[in-house]
N, C-alpha and C. Protein backbone atom coordinates (compact mmCIF):
# COMPACT_ATOMS: atom_id res chain seq x y z
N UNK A 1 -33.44 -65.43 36.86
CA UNK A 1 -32.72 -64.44 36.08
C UNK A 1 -31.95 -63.49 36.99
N UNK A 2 -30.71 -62.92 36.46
CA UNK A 2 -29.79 -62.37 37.29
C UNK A 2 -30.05 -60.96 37.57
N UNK A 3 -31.42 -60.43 36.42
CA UNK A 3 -32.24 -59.27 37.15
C UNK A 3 -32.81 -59.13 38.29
N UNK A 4 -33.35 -60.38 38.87
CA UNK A 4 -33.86 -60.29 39.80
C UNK A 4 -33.55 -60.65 40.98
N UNK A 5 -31.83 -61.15 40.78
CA UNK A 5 -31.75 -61.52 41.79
C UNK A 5 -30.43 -60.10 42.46
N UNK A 6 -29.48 -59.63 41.39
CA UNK A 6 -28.86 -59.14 41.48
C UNK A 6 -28.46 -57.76 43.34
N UNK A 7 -30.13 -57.41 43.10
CA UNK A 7 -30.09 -56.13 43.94
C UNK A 7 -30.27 -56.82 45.04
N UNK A 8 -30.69 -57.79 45.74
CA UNK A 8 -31.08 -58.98 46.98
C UNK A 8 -29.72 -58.52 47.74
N UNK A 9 -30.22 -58.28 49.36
CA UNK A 9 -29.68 -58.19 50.35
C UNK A 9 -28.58 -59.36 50.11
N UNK A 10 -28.86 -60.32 49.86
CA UNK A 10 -27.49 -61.52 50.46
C UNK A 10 -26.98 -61.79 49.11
N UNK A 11 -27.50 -60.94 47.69
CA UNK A 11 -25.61 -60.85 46.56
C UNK A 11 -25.84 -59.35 47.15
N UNK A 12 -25.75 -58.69 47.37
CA UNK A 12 -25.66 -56.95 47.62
C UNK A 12 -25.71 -56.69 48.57
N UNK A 13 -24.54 -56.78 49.85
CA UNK A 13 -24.93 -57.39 51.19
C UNK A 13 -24.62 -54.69 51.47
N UNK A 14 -24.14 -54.63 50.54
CA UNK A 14 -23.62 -52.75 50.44
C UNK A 14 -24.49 -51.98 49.80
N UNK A 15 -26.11 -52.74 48.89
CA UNK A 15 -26.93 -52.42 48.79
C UNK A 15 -26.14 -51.47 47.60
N UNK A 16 -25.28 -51.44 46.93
CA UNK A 16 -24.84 -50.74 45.84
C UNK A 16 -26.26 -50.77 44.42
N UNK A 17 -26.32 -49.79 43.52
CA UNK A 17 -27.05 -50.07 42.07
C UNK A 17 -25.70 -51.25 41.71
N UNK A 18 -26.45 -52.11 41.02
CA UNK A 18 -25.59 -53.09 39.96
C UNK A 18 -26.06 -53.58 38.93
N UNK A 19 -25.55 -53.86 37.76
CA UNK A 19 -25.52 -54.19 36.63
C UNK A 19 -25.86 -55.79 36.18
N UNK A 20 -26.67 -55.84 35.89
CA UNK A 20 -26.80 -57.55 35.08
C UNK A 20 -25.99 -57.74 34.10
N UNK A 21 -25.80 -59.22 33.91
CA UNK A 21 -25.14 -59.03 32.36
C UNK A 21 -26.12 -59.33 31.10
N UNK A 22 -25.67 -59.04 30.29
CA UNK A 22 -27.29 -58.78 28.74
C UNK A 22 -27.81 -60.48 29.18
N UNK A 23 -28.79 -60.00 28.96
CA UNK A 23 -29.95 -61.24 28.60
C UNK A 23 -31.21 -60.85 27.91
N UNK A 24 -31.46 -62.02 26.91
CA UNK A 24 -33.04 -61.65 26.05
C UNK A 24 -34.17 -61.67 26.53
N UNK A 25 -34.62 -60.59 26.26
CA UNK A 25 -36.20 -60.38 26.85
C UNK A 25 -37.27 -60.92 26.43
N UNK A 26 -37.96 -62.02 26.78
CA UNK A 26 -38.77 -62.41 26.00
C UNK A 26 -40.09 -61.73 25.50
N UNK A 27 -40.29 -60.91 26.56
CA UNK A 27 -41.54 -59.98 26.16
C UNK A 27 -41.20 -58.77 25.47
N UNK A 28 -40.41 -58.63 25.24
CA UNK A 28 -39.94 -57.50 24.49
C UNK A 28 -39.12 -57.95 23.24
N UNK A 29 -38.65 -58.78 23.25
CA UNK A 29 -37.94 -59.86 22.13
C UNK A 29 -37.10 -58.81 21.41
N UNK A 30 -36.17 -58.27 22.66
CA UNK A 30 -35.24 -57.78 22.61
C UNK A 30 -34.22 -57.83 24.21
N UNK A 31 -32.65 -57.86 23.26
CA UNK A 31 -31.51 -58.08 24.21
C UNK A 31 -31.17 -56.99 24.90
N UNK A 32 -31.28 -57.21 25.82
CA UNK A 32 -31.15 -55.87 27.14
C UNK A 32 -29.97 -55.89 28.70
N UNK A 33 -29.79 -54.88 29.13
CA UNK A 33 -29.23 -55.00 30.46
C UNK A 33 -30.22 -54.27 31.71
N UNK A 34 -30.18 -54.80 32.66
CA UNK A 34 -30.66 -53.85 33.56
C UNK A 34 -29.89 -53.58 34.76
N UNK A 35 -30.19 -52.29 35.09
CA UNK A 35 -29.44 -51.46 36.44
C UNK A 35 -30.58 -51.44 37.74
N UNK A 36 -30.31 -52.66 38.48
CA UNK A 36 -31.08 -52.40 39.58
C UNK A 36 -30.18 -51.86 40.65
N UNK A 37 -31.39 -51.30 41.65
CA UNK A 37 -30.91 -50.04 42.93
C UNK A 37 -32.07 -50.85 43.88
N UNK A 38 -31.03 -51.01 44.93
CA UNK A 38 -32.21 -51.23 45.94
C UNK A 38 -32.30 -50.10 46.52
N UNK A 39 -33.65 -50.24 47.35
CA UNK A 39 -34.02 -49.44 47.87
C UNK A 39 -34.40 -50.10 49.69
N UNK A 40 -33.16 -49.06 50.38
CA UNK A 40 -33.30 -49.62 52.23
C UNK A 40 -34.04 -48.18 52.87
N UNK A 41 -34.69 -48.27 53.73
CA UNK A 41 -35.59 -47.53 54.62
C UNK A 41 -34.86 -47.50 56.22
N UNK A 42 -34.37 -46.82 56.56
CA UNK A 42 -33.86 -47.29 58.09
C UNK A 42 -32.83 -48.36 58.23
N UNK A 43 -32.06 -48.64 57.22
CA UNK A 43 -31.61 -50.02 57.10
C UNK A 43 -32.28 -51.53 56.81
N UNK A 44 -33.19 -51.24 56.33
CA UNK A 44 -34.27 -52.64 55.95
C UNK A 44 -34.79 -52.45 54.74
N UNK A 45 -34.21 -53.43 53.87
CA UNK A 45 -34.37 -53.71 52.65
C UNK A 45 -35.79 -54.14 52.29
N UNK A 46 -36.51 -52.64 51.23
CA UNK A 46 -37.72 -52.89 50.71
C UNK A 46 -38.22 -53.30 49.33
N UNK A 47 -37.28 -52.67 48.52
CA UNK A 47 -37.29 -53.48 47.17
C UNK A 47 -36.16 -52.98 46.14
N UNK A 48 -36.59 -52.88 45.09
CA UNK A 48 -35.43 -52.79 44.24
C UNK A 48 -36.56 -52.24 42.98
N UNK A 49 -35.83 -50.82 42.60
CA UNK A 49 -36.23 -50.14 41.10
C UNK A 49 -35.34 -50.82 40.62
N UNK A 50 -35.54 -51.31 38.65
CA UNK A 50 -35.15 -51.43 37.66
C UNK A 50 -35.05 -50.69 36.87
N UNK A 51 -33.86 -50.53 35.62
CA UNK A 51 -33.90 -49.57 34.39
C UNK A 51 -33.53 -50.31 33.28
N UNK A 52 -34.34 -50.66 32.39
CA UNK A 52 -33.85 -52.03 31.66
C UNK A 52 -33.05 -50.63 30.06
N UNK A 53 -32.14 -51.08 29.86
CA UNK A 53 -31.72 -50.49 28.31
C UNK A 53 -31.42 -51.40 27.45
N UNK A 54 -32.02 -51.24 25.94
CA UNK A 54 -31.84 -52.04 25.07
C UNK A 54 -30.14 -52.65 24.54
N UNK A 55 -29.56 -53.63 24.05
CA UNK A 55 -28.65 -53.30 23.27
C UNK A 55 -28.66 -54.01 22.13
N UNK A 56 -29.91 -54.47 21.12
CA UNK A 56 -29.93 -54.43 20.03
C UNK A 56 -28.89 -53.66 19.38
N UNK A 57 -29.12 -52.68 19.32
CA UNK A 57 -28.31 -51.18 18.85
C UNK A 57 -26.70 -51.56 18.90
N UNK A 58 -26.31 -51.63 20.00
CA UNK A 58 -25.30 -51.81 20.89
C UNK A 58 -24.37 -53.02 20.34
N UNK A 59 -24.87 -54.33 20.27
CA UNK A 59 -24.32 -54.74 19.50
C UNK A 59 -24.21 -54.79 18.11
N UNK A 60 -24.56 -54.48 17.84
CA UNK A 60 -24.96 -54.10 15.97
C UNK A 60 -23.57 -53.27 15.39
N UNK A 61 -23.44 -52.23 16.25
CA UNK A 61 -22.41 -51.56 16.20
C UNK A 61 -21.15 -51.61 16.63
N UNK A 62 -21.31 -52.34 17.75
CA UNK A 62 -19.97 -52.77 18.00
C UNK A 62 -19.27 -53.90 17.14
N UNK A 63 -20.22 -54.39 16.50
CA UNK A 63 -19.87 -55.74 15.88
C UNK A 63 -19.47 -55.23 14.16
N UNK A 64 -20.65 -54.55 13.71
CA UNK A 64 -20.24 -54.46 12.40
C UNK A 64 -20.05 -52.73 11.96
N UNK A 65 -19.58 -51.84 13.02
CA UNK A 65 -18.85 -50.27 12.91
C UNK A 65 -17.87 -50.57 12.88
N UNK A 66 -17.12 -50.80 12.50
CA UNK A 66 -15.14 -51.38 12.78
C UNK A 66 -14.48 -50.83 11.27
N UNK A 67 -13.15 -50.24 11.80
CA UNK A 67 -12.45 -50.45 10.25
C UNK A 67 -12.73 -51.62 9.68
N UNK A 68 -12.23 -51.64 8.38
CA UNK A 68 -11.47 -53.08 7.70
C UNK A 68 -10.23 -53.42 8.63
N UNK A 69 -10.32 -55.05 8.95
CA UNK A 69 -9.71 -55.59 9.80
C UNK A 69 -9.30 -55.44 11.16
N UNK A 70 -10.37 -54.68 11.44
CA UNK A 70 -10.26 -54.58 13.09
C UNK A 70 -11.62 -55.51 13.51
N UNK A 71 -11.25 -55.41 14.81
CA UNK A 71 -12.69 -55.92 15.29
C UNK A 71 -12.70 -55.41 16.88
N UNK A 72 -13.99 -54.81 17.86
CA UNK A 72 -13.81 -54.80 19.21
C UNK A 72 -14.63 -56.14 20.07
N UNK A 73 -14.61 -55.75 21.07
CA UNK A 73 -14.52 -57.00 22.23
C UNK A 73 -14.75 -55.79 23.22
N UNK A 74 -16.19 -56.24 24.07
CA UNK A 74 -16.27 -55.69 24.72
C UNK A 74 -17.01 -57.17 25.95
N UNK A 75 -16.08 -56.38 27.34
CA UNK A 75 -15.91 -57.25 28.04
C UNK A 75 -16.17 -56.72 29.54
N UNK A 76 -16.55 -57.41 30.45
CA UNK A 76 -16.83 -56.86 32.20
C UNK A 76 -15.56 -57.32 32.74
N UNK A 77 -14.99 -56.59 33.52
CA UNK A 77 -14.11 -56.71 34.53
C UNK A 77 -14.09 -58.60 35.10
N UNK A 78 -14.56 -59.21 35.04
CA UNK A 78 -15.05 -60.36 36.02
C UNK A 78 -14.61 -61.78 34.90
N UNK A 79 -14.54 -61.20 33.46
CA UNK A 79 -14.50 -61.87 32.35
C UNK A 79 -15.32 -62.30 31.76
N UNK A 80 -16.89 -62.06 32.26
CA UNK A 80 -17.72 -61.82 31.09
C UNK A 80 -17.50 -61.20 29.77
N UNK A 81 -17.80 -61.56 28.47
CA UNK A 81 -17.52 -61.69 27.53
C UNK A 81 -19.01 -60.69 27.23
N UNK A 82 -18.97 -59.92 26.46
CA UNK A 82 -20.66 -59.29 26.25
C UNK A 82 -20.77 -58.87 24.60
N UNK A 83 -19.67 -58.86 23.71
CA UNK A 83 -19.63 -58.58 22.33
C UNK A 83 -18.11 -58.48 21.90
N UNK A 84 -17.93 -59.86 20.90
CA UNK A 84 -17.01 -60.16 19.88
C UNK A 84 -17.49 -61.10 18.56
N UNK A 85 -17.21 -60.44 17.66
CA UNK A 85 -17.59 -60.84 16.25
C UNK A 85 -17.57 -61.89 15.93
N UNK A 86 -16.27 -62.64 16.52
CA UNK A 86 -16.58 -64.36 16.78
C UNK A 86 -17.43 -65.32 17.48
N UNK A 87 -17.81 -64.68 18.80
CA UNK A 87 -18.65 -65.61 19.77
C UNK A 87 -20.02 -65.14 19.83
N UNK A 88 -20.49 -64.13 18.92
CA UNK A 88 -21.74 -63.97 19.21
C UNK A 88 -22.94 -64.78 19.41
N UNK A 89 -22.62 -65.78 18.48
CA UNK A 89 -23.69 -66.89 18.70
C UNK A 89 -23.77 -67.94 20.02
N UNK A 90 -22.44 -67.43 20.67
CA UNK A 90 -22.62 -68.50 22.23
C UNK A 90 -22.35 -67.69 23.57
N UNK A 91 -22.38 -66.34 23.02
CA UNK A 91 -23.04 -64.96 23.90
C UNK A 91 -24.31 -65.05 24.02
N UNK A 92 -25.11 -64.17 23.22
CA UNK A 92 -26.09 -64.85 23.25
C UNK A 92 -26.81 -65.86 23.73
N UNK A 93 -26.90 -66.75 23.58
CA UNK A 93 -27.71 -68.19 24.45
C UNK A 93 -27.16 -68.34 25.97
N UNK A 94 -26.03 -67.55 26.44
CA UNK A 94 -25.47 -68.22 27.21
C UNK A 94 -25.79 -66.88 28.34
N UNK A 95 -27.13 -66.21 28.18
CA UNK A 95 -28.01 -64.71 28.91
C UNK A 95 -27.00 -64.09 29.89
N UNK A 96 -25.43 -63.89 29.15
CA UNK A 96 -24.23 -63.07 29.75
C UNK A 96 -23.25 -63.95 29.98
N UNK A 97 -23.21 -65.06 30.49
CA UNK A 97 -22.69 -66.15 31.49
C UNK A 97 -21.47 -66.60 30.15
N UNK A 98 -20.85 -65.53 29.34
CA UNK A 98 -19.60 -66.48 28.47
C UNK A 98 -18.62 -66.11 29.03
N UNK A 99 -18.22 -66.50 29.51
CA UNK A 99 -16.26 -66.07 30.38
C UNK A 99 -15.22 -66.82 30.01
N UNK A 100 -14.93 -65.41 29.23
CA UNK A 100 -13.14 -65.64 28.50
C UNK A 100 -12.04 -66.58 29.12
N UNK A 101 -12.47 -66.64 30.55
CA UNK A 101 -11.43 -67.40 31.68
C UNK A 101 -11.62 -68.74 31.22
N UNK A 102 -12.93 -69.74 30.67
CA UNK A 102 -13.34 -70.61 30.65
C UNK A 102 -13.14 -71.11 29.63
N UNK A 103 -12.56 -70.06 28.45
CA UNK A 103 -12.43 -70.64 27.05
C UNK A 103 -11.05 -70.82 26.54
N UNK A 104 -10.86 -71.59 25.73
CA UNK A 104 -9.39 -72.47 24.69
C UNK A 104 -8.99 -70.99 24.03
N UNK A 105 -9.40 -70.15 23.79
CA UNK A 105 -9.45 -68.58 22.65
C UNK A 105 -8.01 -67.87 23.56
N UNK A 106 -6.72 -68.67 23.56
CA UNK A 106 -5.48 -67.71 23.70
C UNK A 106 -5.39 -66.29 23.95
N UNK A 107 -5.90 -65.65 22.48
CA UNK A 107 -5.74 -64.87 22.31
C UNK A 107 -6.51 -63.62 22.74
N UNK A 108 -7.98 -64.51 23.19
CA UNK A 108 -8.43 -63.48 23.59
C UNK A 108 -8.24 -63.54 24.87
N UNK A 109 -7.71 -64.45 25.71
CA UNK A 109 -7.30 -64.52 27.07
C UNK A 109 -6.01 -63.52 27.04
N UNK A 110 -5.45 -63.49 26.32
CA UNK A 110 -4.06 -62.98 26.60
C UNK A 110 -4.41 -61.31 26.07
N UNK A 111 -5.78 -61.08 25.60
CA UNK A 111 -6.00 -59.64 25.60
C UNK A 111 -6.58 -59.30 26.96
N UNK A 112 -7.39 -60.01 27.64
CA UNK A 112 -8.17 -59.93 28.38
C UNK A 112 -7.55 -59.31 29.69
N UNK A 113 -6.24 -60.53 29.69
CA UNK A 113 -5.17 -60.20 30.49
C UNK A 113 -4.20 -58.64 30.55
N UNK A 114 -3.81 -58.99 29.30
CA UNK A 114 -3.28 -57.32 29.50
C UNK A 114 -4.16 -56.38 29.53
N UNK A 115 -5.16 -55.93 29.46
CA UNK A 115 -5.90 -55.12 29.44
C UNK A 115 -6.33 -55.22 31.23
N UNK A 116 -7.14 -56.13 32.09
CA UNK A 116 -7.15 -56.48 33.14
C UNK A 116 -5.47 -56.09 34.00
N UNK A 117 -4.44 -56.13 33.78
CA UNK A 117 -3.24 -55.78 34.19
C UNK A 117 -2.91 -54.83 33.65
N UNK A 118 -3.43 -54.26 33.57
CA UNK A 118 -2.57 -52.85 32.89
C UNK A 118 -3.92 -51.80 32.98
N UNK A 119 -5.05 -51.31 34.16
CA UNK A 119 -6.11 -50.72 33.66
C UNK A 119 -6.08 -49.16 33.11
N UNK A 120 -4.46 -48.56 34.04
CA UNK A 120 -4.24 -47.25 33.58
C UNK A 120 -4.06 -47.00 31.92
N UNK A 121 -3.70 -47.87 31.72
CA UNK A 121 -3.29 -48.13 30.02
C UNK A 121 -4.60 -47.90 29.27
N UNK A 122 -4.61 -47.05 28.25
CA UNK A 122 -5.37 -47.16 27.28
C UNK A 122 -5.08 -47.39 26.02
N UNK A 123 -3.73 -47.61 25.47
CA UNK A 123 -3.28 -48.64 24.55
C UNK A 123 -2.17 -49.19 24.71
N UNK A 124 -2.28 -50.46 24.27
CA UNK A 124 -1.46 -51.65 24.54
C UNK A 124 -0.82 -52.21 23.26
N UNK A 125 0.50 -52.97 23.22
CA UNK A 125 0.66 -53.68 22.38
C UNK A 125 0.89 -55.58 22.75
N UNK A 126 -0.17 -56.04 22.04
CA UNK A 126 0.69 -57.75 22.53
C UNK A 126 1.09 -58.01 21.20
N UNK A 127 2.29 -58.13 22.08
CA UNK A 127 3.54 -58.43 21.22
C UNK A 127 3.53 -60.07 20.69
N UNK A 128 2.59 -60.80 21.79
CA UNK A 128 2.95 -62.33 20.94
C UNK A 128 1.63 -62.59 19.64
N UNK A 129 0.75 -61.50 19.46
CA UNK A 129 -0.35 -61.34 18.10
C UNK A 129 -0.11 -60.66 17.33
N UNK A 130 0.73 -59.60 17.92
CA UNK A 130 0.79 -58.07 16.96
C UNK A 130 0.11 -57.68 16.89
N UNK A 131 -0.10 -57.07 17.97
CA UNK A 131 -1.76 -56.54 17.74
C UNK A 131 -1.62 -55.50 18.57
N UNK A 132 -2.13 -54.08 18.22
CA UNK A 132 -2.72 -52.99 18.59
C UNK A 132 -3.91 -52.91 19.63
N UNK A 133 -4.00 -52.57 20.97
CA UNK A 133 -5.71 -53.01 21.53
C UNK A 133 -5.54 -51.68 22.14
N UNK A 134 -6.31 -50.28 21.61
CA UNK A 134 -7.02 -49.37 22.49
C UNK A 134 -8.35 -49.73 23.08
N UNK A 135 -7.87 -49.27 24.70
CA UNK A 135 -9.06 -49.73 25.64
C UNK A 135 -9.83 -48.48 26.31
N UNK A 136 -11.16 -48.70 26.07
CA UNK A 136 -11.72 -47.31 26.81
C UNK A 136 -12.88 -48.06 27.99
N UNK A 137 -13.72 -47.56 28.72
CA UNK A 137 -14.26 -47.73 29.64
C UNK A 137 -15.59 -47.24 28.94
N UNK A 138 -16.81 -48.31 29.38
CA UNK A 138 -18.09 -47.59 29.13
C UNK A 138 -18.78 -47.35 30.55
N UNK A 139 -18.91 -46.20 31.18
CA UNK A 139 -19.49 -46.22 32.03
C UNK A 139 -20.72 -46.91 32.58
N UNK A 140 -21.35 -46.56 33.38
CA UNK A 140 -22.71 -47.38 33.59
C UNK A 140 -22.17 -48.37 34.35
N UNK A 141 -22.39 -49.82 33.02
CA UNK A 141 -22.44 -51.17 33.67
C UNK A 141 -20.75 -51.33 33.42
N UNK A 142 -19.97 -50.12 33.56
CA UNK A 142 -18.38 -50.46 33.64
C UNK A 142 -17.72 -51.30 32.74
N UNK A 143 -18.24 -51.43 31.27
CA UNK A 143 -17.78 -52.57 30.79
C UNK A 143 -16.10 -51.97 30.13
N UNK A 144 -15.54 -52.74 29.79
CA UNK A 144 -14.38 -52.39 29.02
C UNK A 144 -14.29 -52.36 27.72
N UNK A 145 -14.39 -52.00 26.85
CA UNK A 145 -14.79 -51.52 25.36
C UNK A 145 -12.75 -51.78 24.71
N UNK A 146 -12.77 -52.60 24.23
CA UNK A 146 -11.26 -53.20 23.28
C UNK A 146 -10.93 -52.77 21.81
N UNK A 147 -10.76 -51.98 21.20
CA UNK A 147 -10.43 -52.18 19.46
C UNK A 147 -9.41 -52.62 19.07
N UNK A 148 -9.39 -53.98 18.73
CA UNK A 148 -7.85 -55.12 18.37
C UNK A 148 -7.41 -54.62 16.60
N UNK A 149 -6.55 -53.69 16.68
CA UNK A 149 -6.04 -53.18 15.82
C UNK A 149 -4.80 -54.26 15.14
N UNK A 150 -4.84 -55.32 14.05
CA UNK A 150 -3.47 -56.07 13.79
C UNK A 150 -1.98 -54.54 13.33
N UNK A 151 -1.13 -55.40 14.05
CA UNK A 151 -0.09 -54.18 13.48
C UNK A 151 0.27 -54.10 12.50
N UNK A 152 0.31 -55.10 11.61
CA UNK A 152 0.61 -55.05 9.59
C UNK A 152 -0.52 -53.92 9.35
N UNK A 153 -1.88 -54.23 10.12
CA UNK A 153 -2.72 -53.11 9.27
C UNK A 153 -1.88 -51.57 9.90
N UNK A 154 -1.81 -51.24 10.91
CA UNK A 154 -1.46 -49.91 11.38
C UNK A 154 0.03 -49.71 10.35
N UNK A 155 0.78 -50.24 10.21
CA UNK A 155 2.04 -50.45 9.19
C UNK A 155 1.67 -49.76 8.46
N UNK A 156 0.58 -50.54 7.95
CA UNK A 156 0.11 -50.20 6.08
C UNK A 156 -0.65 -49.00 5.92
N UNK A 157 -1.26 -48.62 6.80
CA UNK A 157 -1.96 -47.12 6.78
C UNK A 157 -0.75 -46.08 7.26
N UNK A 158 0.06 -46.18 8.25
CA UNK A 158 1.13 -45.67 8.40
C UNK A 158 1.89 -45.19 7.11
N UNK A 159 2.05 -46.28 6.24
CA UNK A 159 3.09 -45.99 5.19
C UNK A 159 2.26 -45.05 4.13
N UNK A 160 0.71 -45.75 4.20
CA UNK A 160 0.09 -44.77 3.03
C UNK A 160 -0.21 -43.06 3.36
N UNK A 161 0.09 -43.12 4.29
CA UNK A 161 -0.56 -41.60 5.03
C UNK A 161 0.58 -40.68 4.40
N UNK A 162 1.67 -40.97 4.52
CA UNK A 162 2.64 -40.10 4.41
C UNK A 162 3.13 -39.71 2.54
C-alpha cells in the first residue's frame, strides 16, 4: 500500500510530508487518505508518523452537493482522478491509481488539461463542451477541486435572474 511506502527514503529521497492517494481501509471499512512525515535524526531516516483522514464524507459531497446539472471532479496534479460522479465505481477499486491520462473520457482530458495549463486561472471556459469549470485548490493533499458548469445552464439562470 502506497501508505506505507510513500514516506521511504528512496520515493522521498527530500524527506518532504506526502500525501497518498484514497484507498479503503479495511479495518476501519472506511475510505481514507493519509499524510505521512518522515521523521530524520542527524540525517538518518527513522520512521515515519501517519495521519489517516476519512473521506466517506468527502465524497458524498462532492458527488451529490452540486447544483442541478453541474457536477465536480476532483483531481491531483499527476492525473489522479479522486472524485467524479461518473467513475466512481472504478475509483474506488482502483485504491487512487485512476488516471485521466489513461482514459478514452475527451472531455475530461481536455478539462484536466486546461485546468493543468492554466493553474493561475480559477475559471475557465472550454469552448469545444461549453462548459464553465471554476477551479479551486484543496490544500493539504493539494488536490484540485473542478465545478463543470454547462454554459446553456449559466445562460438560463442568467436570463432568469434579471
Amino acid at each position: 500500500h502506497e501508505y506505507m511506502s510513500v514516506g521511504l527514503p528512496a520515493n522521498n529521497p527530500k524527506g518532504e510530508p506526502r500525501w497518498t492517494g484514497p484507498y479503503f481501509d479495511i479495518m476501519s471499512k472506511d475510505w481514507m487518505i493519509s499524510l505521512n512525515y518522515p521523521i530524520y535524526i542527524e540525517d538518518k531516516y527513522l520512521l515515519s508518523i501517519g495521519l489517516d483522514i476519512l473521506l466517506n464524507d468527502f465524497y458524498d459531497r462532492s458527488i451529490h452537493n452540486v447544483l442541478e446539472d453541474t457536477h465536480n471532479i476532483v483531481f491531483r496534479n499527476d492525473g489522479r482522478l479522486i472524485t467524479h460522479k461518473k467513475y466512481m465505481d472504478e475509483i474506488k477499486p482502483s485504491d487512487g491509481n485512476f488516471n485521466i491520462l489513461e482514459k478514452s473520457d475527451v472531455v475530461l482530458k481536455g478539462i484536466y488539461k486546461q485546468v493543468i495549463d492554466n493553474p493561475e486561472k480559477r475559471v475557465l471556459f472550454d469552448d469545444e463542451n461549453k462548459l464553465f469549470l471554476g477551479v479551486g485548490t484543496i490544500k493539504g493533499p493539494d488536490w484540485l477541486l473542478v465545478l463543470v458548469y454547462p454554459q446553456h445552464k449559466m445562460m438560463a439562470t442568467a436570463k432568469n435572474t434579471g
